[in-house]
Protein backbone atom coordinates (compact mmCIF):
# COMPACT_ATOMS: atom_id res chain seq x y z
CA UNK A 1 56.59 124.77 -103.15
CA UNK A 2 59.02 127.05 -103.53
CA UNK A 3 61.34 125.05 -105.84
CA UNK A 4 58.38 124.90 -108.28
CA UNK A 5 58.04 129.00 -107.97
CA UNK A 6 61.79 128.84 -109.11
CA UNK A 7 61.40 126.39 -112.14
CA UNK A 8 58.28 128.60 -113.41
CA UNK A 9 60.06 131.89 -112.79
CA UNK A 10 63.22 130.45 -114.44
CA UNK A 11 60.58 128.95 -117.24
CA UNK A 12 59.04 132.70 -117.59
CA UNK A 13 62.28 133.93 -117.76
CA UNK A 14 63.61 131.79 -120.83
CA UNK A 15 60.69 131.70 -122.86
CA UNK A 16 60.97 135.85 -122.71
CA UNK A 17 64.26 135.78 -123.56
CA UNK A 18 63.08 133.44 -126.68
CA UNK A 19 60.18 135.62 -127.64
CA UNK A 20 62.63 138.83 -127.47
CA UNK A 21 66.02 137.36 -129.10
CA UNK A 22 63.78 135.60 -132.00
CA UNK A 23 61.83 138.86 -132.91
CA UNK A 24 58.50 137.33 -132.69
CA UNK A 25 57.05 139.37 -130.07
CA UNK A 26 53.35 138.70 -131.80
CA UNK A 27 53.53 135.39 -129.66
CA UNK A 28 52.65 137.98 -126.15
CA UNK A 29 49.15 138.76 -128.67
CA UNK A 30 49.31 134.84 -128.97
CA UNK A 31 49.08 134.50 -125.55
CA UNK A 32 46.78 136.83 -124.46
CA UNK A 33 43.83 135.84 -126.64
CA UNK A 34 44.42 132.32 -125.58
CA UNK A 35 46.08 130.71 -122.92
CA UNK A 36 45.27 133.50 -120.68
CA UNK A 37 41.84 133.37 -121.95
CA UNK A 38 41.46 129.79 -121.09
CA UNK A 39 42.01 128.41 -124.36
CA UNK A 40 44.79 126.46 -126.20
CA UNK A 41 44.25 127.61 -129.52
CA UNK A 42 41.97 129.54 -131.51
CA UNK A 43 38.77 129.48 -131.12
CA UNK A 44 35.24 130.99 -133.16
CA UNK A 45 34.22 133.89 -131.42
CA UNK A 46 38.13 135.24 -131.09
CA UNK A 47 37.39 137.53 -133.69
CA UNK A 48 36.99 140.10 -130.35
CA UNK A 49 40.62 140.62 -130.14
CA UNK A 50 41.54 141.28 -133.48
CA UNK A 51 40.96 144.49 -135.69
CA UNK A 52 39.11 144.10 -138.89
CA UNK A 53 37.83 145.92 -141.79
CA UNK A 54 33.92 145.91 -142.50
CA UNK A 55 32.44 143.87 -145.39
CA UNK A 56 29.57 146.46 -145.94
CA UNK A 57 25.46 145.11 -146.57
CA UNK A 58 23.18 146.66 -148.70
CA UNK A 59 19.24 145.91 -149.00
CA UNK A 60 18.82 142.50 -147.59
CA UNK A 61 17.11 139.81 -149.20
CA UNK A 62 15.37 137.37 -147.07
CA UNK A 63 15.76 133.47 -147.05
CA UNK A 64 12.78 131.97 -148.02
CA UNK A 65 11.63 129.45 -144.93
CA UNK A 66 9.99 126.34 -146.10
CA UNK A 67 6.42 125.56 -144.89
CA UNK A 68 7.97 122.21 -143.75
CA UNK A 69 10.73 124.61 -141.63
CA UNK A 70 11.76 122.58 -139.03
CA UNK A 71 9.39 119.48 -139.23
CA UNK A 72 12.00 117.17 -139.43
CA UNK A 73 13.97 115.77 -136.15
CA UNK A 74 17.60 115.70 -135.79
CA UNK A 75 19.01 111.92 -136.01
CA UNK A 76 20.19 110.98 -133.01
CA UNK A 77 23.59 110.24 -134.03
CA UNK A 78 23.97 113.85 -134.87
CA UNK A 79 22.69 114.68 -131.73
CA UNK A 80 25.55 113.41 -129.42
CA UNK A 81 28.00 114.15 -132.26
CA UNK A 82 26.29 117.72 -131.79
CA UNK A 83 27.12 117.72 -127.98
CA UNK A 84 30.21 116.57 -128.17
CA UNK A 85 32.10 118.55 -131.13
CA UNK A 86 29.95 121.97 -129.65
CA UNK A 87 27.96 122.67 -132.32
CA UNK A 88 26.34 126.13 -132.82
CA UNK A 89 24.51 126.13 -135.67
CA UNK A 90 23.17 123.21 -137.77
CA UNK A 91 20.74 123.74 -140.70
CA UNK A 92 19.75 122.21 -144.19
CA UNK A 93 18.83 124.59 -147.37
CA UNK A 94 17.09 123.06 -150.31
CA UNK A 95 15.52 124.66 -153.36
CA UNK A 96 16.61 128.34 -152.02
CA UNK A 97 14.52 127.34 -148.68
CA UNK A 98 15.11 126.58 -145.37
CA UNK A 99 14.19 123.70 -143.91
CA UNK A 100 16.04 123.20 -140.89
CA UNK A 101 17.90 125.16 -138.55
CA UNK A 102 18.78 124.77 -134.57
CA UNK A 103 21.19 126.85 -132.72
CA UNK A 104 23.29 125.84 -129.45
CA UNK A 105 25.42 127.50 -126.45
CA UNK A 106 23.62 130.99 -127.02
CA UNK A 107 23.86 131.57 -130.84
CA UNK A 108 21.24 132.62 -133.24
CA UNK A 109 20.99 133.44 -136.81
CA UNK A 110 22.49 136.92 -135.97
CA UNK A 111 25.56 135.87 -134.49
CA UNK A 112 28.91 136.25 -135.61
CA UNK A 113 31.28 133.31 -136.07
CA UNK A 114 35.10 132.87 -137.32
CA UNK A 115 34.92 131.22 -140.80
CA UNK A 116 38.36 130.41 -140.39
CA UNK A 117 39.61 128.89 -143.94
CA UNK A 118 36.10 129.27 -145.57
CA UNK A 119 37.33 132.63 -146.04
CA UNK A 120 39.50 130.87 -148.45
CA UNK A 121 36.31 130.05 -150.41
CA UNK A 122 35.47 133.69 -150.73
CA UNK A 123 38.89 134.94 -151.82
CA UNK A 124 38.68 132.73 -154.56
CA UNK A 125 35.66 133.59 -155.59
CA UNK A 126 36.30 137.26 -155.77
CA UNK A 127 39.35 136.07 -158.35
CA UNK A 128 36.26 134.99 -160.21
CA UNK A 129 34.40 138.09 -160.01
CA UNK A 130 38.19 139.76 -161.24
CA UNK A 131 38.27 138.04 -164.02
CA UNK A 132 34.76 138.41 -165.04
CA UNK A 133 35.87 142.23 -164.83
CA UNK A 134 38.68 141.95 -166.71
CA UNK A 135 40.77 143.35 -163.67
CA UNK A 136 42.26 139.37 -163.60
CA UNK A 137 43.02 137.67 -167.69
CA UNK A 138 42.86 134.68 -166.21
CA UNK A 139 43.65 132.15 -163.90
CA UNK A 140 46.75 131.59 -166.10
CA UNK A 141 47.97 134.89 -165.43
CA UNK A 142 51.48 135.01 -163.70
CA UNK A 143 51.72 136.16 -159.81
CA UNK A 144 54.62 138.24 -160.83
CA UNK A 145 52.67 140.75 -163.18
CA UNK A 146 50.84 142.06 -159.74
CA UNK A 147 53.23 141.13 -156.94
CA UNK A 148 57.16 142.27 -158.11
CA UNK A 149 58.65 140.40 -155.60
CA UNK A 150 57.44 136.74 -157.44
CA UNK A 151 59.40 137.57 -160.54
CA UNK A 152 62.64 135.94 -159.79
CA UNK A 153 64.15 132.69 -161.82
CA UNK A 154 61.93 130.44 -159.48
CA UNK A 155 59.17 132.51 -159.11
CA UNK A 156 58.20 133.72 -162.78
CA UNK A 157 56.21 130.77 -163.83
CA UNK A 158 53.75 130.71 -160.61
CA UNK A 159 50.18 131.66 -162.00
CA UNK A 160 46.86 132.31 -159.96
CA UNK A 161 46.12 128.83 -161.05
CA UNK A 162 49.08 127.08 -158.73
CA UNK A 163 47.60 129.64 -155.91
CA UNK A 164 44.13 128.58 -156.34
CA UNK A 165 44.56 124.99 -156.34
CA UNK A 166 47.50 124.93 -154.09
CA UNK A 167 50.37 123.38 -156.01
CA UNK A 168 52.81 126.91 -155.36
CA UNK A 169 55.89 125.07 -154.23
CA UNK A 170 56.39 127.74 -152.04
CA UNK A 171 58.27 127.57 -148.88
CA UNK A 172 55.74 127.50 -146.29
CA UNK A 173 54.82 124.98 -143.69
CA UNK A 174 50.93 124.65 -142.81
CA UNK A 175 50.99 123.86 -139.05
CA UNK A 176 48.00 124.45 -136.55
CA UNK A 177 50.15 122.83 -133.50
CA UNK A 178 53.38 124.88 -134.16
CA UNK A 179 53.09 128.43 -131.89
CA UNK A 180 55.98 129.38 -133.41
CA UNK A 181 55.54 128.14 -137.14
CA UNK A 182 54.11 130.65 -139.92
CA UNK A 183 50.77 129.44 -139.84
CA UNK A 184 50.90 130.97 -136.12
CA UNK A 185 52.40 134.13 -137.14
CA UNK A 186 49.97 134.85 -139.93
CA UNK A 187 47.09 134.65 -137.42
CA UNK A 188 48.39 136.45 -134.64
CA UNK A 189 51.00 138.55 -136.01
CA UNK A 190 51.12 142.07 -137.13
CA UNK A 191 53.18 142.22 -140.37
CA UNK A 192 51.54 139.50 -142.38
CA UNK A 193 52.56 141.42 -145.67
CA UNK A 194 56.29 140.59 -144.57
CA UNK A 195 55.49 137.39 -144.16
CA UNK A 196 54.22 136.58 -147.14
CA UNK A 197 55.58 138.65 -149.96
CA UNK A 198 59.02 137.42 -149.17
CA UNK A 199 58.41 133.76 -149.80
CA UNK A 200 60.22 131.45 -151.81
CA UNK A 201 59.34 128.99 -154.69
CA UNK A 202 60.96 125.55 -153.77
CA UNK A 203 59.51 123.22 -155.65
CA UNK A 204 57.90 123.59 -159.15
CA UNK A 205 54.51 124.57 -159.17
CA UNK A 206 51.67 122.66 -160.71
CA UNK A 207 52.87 119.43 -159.74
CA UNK A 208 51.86 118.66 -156.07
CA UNK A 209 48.97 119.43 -154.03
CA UNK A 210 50.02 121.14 -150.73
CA UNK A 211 47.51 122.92 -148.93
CA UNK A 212 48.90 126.55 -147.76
CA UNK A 213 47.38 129.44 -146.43
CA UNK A 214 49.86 131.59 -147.96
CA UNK A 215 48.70 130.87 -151.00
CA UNK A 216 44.80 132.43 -150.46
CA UNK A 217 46.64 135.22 -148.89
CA UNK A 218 48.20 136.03 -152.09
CA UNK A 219 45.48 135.85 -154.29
CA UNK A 220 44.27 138.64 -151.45
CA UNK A 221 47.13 141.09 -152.30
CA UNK A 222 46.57 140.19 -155.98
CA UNK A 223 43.24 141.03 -155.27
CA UNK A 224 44.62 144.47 -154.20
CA UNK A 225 46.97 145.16 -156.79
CA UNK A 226 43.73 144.15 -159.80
CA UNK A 227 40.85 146.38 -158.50
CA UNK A 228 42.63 148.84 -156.89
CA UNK A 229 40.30 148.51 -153.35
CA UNK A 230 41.07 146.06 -149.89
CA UNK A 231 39.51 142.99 -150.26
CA UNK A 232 36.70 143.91 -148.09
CA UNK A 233 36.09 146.56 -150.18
CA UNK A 234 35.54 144.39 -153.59
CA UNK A 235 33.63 141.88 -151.57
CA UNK A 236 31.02 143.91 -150.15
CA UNK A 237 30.39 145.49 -153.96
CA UNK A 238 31.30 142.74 -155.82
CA UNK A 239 28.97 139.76 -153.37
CA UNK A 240 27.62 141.10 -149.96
CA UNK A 241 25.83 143.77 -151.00
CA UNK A 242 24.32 141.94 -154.52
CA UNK A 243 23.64 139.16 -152.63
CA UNK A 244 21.80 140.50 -149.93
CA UNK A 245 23.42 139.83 -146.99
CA UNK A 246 21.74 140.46 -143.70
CA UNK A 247 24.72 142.43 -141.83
CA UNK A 248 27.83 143.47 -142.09
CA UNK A 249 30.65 141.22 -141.95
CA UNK A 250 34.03 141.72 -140.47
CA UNK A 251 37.34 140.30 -142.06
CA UNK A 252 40.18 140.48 -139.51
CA UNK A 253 43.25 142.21 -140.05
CA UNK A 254 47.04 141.85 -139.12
CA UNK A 255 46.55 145.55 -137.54
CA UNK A 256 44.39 148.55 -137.16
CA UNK A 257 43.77 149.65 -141.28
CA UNK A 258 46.15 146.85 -141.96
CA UNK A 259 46.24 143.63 -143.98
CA UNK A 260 42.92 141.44 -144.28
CA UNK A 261 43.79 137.71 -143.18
CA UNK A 262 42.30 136.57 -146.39
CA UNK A 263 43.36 132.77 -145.44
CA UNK A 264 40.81 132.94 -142.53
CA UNK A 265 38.61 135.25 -140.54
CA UNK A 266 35.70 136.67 -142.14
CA UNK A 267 33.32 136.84 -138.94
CA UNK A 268 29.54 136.80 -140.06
CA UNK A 269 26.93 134.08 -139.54
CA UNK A 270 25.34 131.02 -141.01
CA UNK A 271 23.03 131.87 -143.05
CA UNK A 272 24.86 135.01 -144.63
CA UNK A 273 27.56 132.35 -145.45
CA UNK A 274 24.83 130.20 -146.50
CA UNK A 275 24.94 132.15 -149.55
CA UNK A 276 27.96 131.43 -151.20
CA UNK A 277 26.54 127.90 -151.45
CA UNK A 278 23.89 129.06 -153.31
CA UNK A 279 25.88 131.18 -155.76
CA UNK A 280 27.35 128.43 -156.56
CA UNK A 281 24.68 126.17 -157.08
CA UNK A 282 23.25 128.45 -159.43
CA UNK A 283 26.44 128.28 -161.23
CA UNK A 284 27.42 131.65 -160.17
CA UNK A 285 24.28 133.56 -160.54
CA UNK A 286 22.18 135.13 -158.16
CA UNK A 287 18.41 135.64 -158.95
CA UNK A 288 19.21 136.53 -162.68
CA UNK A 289 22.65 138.34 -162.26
CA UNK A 290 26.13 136.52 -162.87
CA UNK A 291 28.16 137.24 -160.82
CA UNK A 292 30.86 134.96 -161.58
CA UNK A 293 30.89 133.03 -164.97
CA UNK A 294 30.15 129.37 -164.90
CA UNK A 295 33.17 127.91 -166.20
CA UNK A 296 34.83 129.44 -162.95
CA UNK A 297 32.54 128.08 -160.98
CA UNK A 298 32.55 124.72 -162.76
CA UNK A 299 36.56 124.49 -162.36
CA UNK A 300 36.67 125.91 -159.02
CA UNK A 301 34.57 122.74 -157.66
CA UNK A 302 36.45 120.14 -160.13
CA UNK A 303 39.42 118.45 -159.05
CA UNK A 304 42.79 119.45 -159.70
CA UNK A 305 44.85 117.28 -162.09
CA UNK A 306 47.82 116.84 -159.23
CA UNK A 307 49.99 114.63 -157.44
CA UNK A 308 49.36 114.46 -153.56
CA UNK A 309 52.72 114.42 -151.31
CA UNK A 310 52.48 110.84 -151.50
CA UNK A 311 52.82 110.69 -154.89
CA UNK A 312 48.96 109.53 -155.24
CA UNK A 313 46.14 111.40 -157.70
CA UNK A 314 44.40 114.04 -155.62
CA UNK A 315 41.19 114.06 -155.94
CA UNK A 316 39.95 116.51 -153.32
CA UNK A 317 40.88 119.99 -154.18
CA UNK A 318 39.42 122.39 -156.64
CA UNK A 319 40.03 126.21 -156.27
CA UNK A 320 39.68 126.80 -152.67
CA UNK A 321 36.63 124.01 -152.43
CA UNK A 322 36.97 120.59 -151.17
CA UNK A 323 35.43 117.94 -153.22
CA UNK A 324 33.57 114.14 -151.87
CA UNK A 325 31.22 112.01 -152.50
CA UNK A 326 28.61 110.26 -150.17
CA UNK A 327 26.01 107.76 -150.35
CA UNK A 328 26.37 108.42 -154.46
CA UNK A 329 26.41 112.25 -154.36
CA UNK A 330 29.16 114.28 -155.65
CA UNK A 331 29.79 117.52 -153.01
CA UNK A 332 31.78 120.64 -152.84
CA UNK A 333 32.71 122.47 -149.72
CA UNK A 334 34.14 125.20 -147.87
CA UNK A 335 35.68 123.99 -144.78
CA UNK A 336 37.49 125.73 -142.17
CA UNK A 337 38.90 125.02 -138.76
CA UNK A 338 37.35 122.88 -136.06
CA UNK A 339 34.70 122.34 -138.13
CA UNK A 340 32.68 125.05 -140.14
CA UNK A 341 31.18 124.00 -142.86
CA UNK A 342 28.81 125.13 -146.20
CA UNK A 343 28.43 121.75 -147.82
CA UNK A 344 26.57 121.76 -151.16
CA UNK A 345 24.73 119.22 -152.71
CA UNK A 346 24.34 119.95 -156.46
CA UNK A 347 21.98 116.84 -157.81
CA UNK A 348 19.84 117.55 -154.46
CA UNK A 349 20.02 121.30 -154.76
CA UNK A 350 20.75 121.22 -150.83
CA UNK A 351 23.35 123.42 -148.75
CA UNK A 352 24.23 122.33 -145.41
CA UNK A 353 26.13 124.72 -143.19
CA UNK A 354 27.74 123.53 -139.90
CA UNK A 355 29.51 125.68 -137.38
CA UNK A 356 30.94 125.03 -133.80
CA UNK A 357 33.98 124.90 -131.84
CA UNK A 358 35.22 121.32 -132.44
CA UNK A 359 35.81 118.93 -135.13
CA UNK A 360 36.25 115.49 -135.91
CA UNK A 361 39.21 113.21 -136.35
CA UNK A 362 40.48 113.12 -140.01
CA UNK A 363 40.23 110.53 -142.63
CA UNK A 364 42.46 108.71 -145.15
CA UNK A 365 40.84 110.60 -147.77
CA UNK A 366 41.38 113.78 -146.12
CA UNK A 367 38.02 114.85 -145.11
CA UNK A 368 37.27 114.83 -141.48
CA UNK A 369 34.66 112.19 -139.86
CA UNK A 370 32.60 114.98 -138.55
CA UNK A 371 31.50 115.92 -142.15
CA UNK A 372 30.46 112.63 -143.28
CA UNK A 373 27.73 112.67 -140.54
CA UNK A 374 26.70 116.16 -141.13
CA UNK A 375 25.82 115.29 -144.42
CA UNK A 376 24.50 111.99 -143.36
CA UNK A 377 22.44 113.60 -141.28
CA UNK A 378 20.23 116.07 -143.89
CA UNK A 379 20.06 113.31 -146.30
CA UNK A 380 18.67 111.35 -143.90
CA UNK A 381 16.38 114.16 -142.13
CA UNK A 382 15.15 115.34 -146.37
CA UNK A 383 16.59 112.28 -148.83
């Protein structure tokens, strides 16, 4: 007994000294939200421990709720896929309407849940709604005309483009097992500016698809730099508050009136993020104003002419959307971690959000199992 006390007070010891001689002292936040919380990682309802700034509502406009609202039964394969990923919400939109909708482990239509990197969704669509303004030329625009430190010999040639469909060649590792790596540090740390501003083009952009987080979070200080307000600040004029949200949302931050984590972490609910789905399926309009043009929204849910790592066509990537296909239907997606989802439909007019606290295993194709059967599912419960 007591030589184990002395290998886990030697083990406290060391991995103090580690935190304090490396300078990443955001790791004792790291700690504190999770492992001493019970949890390994993050988790959707961690929003608690961070600060945030509010993504203001205006006058909300309703869902409409089908007469058929909630006829339909849940397959039963979703059912124990339900129970064992921990799903909290489930429900089917079609033709503006809901259909379906069930809620699990105490959540309701009111509660707040992480978005994780659907967030990622949003940020890019508020480029849109830039652009639309004038505040953004376009997507061809160079990063270096808003953000100084991008206009070295490397860095002069990366455009909003390479950030929105991920092909930066920028010197960041995306790593959700690393507690050390960047991806880490961006979510728990406190100087996410820092973090990001100072990266590096490595590899020329345009070419290869590499999914990075620091690459949303640039189009969020870009974002900054264009409209002269936070992020949450041109979201709730430029989308919550036209589109009628029901509450505020909260977008964390690295620190009290700091940076938004516009990567991850706008905390709302399903069927206020139900809504971007149907933005888009209107082609960027909602109920007779456009809000973003359609040619943004038909390139932001096209595929990206670029290699993969492997040196194979990818396929899968728009700007900030993930693209599929199932059972014959083309989809687009915002997806974010362990599972939350806003799946649309377009030749069904259907949006299919998913949220919970676990995910599938991932595919060859690089969508995760878990998705396939969530849209299985409300083709089967309304095909």
């Amino acid at each position: 007994m007591k030589k184990t006390l002395k290998y886990l007070l030697l083990t406290f010891v060391v991995l103090n000294l580690l935190i304090v001689l490396t300078g990443k002292n955001w790791m004792y936040r790291a700690i504190s939200i999770t492992y001493l919380k019970g949890y390994a990682s993050s988790y959707i309802h961690d929003y608690i421990y961070f600060p945030a700034s509010t993504i203001e509502n205006g006058e909300h406009q309703e869902w409409v709720v089908s007469s058929n609202y909630n006829k339909a039964n849940l397959p039963q394969f979703i059912q124990d896929l339900n129970d064992s990923l921990e799903t909290t919400v489930f429900m089917v939109i079609q033709n503006d309407s809901i259909l379906f909708e069930e809620y699990w482990h105490g959540y309701s239509f009111d509660s707040l849940s992480n978005s994780f990197s659907m967030s990622k969704s949003w940020a890019a669509t508020l480029i849109g709604v830039a652009i639309k303004e004038g505040k953004i030329e376009s997507v061809d625009q160079k990063v270096c005309e808003f953000l100084p430190n991008f206009c070295g010999e490397n860095e002069k040639d990366l455009s909003i483009k390479h950030l929105l469909n991920m092909s930066s060649g920028l010197n960041w590792t995306e790593d959700y097992y690393n507690p050390i790596g960047q991806t880490a540090e961006a979510y728990y740390g406190t100087k996410l500016r820092d973090l990001v501003i100072n990266l590096k083009v490595v590899e020329e952009p345009g070419k290869v698809f590499k999914y990075h987080s620091s690459c949303t979070q640039l189009l969020g200080f870009i974002l900054e730099e264009a409209t002269g307000k936070t992020i949450s600040e041109y979201a709730s004029e430029k989308l919550w508050k036209p589109m009628g949200a029901k509450h505020s949302a909260f977008w964390s931050t690295d620190t009290k009136n700091g940076d938004e984590k516009a990567f991850c972490c706008i905390n709302s609910n399903a069927r206020d993020f139900a809504r971007l789905g149907k933005l888009y399926l209107d082609y960027g309009n909602w109920n007779g104003v456009q809000l973003i043009d359609s040619a943004f929204v038909n390139d932001a849910t096209s595929a990206a002419n670029l290699l993969d790592v492997d040196g194979q066509r990818n396929i899968n990537y728009g700007y900030q959307f993930w693209l599929a296909e199932r059972q014959g239907f083309e989809l687009f997606y915002a997806r974010g971690l362990w599972g939350q989802y806003v799946i649309c439909i377009p030749e069904l007019d259907m949006i299919v959000i998913r949220l919970g606290r676990k995910y599938g295993k991932y595919l060859a194709d690089g969508h995760r199992h878990d998705f396939y059967r969530f849209v299985d599912a409300a083709l089967k419960m309304y095909n």
